[in-house]
PDB file of N, CA and C in Angstrom:
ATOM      1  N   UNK A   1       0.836  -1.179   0.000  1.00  0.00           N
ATOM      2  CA  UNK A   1       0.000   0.000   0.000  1.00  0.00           C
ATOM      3  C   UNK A   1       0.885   1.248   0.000  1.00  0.00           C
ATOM      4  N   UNK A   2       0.639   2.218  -0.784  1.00  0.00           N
ATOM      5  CA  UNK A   2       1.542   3.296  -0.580  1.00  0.00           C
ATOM      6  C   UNK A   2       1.374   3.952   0.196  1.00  0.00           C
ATOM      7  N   UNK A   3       2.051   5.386   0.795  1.00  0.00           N
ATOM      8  CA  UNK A   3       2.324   6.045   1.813  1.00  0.00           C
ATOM      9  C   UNK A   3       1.589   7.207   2.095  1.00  0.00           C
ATOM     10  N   UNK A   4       1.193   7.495  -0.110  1.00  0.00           N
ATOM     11  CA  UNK A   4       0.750   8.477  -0.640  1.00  0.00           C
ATOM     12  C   UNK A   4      -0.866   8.545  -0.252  1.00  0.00           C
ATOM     13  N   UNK A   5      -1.263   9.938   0.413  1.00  0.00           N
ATOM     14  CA  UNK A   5      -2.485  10.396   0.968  1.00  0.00           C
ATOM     15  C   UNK A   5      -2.930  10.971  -0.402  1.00  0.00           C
ATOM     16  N   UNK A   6      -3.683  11.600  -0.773  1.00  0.00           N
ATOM     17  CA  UNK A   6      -4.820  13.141  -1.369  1.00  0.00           C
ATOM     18  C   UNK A   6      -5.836  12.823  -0.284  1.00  0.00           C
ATOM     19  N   UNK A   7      -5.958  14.615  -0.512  1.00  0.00           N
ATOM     20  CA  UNK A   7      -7.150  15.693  -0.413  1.00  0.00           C
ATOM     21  C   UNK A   7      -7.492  15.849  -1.965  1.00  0.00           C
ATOM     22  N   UNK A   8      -9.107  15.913  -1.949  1.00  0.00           N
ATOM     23  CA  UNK A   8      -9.787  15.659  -3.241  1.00  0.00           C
ATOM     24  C   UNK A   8     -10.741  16.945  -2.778  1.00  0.00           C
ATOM     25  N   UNK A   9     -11.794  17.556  -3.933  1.00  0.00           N
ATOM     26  CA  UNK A   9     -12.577  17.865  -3.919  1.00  0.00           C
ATOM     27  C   UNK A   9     -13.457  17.565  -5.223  1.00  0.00           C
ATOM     28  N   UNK A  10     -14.875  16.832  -4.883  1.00  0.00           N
ATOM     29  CA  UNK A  10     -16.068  16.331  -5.788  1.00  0.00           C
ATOM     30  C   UNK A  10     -16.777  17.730  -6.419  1.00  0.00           C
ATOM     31  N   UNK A  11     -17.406  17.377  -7.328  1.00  0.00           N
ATOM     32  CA  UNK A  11     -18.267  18.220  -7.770  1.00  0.00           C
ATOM     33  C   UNK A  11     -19.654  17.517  -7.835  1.00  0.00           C
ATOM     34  N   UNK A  12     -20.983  17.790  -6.645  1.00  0.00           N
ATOM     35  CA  UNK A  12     -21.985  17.064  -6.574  1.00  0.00           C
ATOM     36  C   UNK A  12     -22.971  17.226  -7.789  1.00  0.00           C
ATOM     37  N   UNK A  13     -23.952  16.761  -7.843  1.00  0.00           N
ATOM     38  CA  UNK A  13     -24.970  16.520  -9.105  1.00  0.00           C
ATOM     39  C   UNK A  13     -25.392  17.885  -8.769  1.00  0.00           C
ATOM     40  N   UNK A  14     -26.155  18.321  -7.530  1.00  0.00           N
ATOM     41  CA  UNK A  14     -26.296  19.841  -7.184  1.00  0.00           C
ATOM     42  C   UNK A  14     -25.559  20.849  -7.385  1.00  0.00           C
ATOM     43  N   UNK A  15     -24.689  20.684  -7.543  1.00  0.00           N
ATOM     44  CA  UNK A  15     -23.323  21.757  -7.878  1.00  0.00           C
ATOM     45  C   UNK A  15     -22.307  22.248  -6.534  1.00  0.00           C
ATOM     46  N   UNK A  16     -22.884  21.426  -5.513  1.00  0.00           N
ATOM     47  CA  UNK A  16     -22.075  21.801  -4.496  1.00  0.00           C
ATOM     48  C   UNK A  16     -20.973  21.068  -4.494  1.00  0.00           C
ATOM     49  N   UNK A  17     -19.965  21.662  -3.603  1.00  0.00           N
ATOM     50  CA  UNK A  17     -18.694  21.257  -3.508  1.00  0.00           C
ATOM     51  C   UNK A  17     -18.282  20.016  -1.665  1.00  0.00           C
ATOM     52  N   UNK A  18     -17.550  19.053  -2.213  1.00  0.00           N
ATOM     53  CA  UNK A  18     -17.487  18.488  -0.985  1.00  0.00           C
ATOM     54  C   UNK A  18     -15.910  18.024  -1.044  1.00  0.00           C
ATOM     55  N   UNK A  19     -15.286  17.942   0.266  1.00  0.00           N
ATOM     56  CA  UNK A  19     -13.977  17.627   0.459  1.00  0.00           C
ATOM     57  C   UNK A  19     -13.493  16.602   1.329  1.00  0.00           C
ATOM     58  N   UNK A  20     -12.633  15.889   1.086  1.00  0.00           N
ATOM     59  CA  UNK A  20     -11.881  14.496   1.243  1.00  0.00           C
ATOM     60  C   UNK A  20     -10.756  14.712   1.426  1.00  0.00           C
ATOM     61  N   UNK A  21     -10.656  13.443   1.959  1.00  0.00           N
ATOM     62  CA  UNK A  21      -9.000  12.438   2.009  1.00  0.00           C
ATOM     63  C   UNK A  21      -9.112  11.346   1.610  1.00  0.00           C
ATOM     64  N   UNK A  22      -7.975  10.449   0.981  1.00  0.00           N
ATOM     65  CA  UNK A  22      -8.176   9.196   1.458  1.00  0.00           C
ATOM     66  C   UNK A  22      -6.746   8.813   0.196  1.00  0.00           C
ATOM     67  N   UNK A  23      -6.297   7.550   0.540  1.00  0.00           N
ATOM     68  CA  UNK A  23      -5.223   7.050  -0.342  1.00  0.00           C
ATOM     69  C   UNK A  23      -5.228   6.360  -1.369  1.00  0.00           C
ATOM     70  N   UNK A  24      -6.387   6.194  -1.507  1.00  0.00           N
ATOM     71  CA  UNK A  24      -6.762   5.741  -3.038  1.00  0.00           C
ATOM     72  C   UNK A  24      -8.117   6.629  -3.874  1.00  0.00           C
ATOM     73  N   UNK A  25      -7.663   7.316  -4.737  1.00  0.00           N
ATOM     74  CA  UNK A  25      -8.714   8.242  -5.408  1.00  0.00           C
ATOM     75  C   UNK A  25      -9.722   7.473  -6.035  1.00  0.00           C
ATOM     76  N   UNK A  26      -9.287   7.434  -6.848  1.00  0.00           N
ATOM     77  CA  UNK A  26     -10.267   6.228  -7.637  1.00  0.00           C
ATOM     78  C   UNK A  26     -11.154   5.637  -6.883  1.00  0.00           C
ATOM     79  N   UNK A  27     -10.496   4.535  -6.090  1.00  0.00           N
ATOM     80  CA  UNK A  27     -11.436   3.834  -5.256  1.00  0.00           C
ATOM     81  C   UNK A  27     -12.651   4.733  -4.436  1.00  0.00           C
ATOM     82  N   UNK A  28     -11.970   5.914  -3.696  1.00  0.00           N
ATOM     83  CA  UNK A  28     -12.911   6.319  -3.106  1.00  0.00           C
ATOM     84  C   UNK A  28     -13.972   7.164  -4.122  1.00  0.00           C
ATOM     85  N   UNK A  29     -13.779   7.866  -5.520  1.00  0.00           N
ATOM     86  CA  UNK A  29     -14.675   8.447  -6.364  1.00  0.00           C
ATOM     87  C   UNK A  29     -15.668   7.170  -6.039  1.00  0.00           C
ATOM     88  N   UNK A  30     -15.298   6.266  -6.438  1.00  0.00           N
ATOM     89  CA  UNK A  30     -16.184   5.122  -6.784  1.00  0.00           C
ATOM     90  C   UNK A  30     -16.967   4.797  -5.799  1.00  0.00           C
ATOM     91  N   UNK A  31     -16.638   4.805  -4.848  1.00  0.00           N
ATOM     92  CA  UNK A  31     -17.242   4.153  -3.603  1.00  0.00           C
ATOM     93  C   UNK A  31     -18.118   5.832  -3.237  1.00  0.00           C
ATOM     94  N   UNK A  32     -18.297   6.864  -3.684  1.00  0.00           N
ATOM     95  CA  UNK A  32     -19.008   7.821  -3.210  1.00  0.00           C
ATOM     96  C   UNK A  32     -20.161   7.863  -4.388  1.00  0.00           C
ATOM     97  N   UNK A  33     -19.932   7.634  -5.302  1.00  0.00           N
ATOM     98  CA  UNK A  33     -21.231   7.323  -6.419  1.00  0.00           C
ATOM     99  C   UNK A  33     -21.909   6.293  -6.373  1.00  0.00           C
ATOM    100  N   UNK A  34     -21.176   5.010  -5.492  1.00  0.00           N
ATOM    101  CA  UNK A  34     -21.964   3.654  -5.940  1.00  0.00           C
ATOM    102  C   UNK A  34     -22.189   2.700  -4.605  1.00  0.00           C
ATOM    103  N   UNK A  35     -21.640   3.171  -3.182  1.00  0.00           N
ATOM    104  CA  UNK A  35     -21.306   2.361  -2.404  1.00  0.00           C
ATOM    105  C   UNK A  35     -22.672   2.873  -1.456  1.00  0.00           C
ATOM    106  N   UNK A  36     -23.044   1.815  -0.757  1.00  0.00           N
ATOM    107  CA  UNK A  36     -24.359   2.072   0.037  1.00  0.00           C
ATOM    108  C   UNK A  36     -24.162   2.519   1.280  1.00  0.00           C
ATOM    109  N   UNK A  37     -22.524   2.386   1.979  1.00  0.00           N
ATOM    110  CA  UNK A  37     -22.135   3.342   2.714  1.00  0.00           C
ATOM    111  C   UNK A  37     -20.935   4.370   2.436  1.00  0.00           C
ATOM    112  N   UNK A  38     -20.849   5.108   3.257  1.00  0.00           N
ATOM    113  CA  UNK A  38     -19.779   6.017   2.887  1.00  0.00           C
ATOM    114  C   UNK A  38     -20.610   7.583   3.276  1.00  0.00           C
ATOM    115  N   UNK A  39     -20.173   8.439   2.780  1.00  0.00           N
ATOM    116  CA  UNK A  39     -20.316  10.205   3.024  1.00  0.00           C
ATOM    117  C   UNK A  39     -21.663  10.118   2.721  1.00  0.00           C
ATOM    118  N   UNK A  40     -22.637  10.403   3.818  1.00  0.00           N
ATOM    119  CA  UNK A  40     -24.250  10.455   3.473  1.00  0.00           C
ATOM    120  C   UNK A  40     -24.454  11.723   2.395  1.00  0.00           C
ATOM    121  N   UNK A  41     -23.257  12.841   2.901  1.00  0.00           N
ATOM    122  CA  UNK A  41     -23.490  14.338   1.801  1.00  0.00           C
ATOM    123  C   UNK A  41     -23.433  13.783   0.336  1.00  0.00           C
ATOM    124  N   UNK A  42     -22.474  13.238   0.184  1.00  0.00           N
ATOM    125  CA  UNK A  42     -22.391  12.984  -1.802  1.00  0.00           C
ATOM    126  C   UNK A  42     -23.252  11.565  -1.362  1.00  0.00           C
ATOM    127  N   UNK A  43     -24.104  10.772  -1.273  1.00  0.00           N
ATOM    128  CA  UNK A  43     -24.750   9.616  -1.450  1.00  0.00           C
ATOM    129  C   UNK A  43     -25.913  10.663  -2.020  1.00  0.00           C
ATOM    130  N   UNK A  44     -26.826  11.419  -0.960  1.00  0.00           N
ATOM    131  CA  UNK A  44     -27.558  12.294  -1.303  1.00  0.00           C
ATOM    132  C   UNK A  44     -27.207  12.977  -2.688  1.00  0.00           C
ATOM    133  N   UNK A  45     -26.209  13.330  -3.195  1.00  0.00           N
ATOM    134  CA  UNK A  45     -25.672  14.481  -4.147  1.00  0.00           C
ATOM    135  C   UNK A  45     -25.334  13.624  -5.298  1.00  0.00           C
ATOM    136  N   UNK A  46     -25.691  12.283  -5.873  1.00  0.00           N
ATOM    137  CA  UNK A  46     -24.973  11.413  -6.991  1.00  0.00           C
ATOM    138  C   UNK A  46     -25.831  11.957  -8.713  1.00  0.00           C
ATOM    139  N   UNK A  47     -24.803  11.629  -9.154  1.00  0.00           N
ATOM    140  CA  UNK A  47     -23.457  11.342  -9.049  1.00  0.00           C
ATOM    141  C   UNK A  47     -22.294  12.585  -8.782  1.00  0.00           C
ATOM    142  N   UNK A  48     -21.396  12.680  -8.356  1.00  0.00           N
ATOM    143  CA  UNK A  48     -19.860  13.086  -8.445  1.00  0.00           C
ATOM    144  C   UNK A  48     -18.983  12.825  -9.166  1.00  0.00           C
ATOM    145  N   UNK A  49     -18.575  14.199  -9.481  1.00  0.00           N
ATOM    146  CA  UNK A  49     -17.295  13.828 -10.811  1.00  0.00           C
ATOM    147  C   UNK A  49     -15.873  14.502  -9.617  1.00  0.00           C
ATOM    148  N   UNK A  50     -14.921  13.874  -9.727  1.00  0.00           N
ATOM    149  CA  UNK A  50     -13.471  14.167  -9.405  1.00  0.00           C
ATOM    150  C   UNK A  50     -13.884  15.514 -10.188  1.00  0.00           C
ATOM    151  N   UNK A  51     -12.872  16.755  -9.282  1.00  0.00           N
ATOM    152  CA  UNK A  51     -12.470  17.565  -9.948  1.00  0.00           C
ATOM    153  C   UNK A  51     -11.311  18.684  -8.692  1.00  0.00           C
ATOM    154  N   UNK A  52     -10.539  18.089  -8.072  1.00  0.00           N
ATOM    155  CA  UNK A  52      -9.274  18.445  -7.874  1.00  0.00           C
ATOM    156  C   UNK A  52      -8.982  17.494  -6.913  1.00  0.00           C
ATOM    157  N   UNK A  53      -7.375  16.841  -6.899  1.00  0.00           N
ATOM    158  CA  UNK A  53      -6.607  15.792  -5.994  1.00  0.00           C
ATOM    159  C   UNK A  53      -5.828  17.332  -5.648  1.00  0.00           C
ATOM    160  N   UNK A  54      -4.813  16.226  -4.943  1.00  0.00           N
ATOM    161  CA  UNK A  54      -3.263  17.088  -4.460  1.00  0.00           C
ATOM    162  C   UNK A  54      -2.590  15.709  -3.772  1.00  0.00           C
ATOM    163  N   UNK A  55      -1.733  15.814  -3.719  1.00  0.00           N
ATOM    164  CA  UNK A  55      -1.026  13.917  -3.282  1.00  0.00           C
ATOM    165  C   UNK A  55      -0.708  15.117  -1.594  1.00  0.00           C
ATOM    166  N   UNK A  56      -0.463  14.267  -0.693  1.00  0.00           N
ATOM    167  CA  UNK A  56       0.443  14.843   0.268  1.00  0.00           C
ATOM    168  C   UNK A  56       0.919  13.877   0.891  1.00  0.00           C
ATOM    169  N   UNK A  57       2.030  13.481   1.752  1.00  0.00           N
ATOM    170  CA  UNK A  57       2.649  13.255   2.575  1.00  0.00           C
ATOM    171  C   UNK A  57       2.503  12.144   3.208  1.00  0.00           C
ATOM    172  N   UNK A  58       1.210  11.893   4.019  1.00  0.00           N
ATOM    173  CA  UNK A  58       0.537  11.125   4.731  1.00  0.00           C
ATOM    174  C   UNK A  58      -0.150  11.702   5.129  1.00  0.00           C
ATOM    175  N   UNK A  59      -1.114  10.202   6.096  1.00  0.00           N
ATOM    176  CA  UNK A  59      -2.128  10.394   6.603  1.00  0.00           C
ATOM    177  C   UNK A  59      -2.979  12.060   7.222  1.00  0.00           C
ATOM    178  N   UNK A  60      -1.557  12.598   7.824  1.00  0.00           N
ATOM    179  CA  UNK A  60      -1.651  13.682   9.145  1.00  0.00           C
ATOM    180  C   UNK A  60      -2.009  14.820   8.169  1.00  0.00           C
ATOM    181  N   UNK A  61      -0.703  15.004   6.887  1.00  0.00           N
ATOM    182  CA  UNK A  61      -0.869  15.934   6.302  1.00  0.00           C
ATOM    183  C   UNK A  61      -1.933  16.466   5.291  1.00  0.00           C
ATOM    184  N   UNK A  62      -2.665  15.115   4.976  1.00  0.00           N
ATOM    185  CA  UNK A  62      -3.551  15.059   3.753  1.00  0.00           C
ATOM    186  C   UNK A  62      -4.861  15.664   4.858  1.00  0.00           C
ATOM    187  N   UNK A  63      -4.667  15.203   6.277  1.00  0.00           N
ATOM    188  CA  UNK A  63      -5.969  15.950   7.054  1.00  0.00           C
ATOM    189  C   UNK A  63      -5.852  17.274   7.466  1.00  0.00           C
ATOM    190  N   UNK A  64      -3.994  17.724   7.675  1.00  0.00           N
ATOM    191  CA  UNK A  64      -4.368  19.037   8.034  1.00  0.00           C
ATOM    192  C   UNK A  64      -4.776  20.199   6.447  1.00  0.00           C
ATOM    193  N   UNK A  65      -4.481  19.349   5.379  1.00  0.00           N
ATOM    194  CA  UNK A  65      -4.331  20.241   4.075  1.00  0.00           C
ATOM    195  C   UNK A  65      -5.774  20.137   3.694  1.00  0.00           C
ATOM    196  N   UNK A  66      -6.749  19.277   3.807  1.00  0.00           N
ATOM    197  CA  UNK A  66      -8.321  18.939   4.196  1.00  0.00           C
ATOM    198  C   UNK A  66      -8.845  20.453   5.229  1.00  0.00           C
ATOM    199  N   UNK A  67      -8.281  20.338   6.354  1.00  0.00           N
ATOM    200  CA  UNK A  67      -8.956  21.466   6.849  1.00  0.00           C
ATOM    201  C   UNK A  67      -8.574  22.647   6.537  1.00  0.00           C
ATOM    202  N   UNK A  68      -7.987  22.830   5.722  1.00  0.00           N
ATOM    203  CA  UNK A  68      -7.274  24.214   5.444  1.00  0.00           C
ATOM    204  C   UNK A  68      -8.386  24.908   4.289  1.00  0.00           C
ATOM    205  N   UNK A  69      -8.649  23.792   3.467  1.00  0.00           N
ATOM    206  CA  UNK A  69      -9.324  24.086   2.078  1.00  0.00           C
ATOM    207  C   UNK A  69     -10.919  24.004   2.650  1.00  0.00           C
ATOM    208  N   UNK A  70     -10.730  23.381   3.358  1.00  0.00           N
ATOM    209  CA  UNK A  70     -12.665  23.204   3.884  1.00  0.00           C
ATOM    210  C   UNK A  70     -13.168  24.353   4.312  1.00  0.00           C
ATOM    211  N   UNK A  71     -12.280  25.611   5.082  1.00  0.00           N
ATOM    212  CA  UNK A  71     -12.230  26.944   5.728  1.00  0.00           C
ATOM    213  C   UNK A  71     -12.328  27.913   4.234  1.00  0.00           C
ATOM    214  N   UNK A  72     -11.729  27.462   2.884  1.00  0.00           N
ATOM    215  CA  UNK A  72     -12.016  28.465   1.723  1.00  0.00           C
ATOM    216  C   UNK A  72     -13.296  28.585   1.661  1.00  0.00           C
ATOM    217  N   UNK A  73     -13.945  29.582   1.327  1.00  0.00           N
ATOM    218  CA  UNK A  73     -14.842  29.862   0.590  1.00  0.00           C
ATOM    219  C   UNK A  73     -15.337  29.625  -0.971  1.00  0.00           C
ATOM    220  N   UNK A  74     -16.480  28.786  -1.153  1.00  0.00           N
ATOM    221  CA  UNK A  74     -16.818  28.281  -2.391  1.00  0.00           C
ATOM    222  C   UNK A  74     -16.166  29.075  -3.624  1.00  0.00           C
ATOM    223  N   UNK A  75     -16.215  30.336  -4.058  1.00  0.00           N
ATOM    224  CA  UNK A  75     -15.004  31.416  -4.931  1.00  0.00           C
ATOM    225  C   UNK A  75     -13.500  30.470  -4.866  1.00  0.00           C
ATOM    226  N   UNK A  76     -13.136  30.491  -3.657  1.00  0.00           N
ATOM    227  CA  UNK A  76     -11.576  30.323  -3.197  1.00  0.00           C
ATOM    228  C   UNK A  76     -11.637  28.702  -3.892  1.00  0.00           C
ATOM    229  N   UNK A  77     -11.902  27.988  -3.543  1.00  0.00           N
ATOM    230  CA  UNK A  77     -12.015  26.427  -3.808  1.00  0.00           C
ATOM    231  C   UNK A  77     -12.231  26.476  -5.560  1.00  0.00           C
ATOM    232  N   UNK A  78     -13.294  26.944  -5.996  1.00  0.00           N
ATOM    233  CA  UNK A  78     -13.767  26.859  -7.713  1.00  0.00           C
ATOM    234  C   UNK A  78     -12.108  27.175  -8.059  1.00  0.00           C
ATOM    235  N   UNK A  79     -11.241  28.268  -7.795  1.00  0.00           N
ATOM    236  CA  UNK A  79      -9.891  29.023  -7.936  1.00  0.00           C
ATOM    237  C   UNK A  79      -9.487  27.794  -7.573  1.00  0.00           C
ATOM    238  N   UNK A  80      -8.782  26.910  -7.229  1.00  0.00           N
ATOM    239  CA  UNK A  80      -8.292  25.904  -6.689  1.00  0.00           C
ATOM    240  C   UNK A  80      -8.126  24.709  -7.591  1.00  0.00           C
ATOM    241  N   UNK A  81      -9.731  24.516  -7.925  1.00  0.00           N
ATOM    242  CA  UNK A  81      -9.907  23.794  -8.915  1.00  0.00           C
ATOM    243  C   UNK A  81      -9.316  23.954 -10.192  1.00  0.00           C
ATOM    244  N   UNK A  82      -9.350  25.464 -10.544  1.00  0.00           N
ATOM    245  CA  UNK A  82      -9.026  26.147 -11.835  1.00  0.00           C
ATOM    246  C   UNK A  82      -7.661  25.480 -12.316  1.00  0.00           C
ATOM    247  N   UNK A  83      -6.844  25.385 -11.427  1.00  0.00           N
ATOM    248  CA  UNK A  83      -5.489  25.468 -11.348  1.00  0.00           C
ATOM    249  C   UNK A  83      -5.093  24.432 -11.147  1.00  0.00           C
TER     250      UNK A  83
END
């Protein structure tokens, strides 16, 4: 298993924005469109398209770089995405 964390942010069927961690992207896109448990916010919101990773560090860092972006403002985050 690798070492390698992301912080992700979805783009919901509503247009809202929701934010993650986890060490496998893929897997978790998948498991938030199709899995009967997981994040009740995007279960409600399907489907979700990926639309920004960032790899970090580990576990610790991929959560403190999670709360950093969760504190942007929807503007600040869309900018995020852009890039």
């Amino acid at each position: 298993m690798s070492d390698s964390w992301y912080v992700y942010i979805l783009t919901c069927a509503d247009g809202t924005l929701y934010t993650g961690v986890t060490n496998d992207v893929e897997k978790r896109v998948l498991a938030h469109n199709e899995a009967k448990t997981g994040a009740k916010y995007t279960k409600a919101r399907r489907p979700v398209v990926l639309s920004y990773f960032e790899a970090q560090s580990g576990r610790g860092a991929a959560l403190k770089r999670e709360a950093v972006i969760k504190k942007l403002s929807r503007i600040e985050k869309q900018l995020l995405i852009k890039h």
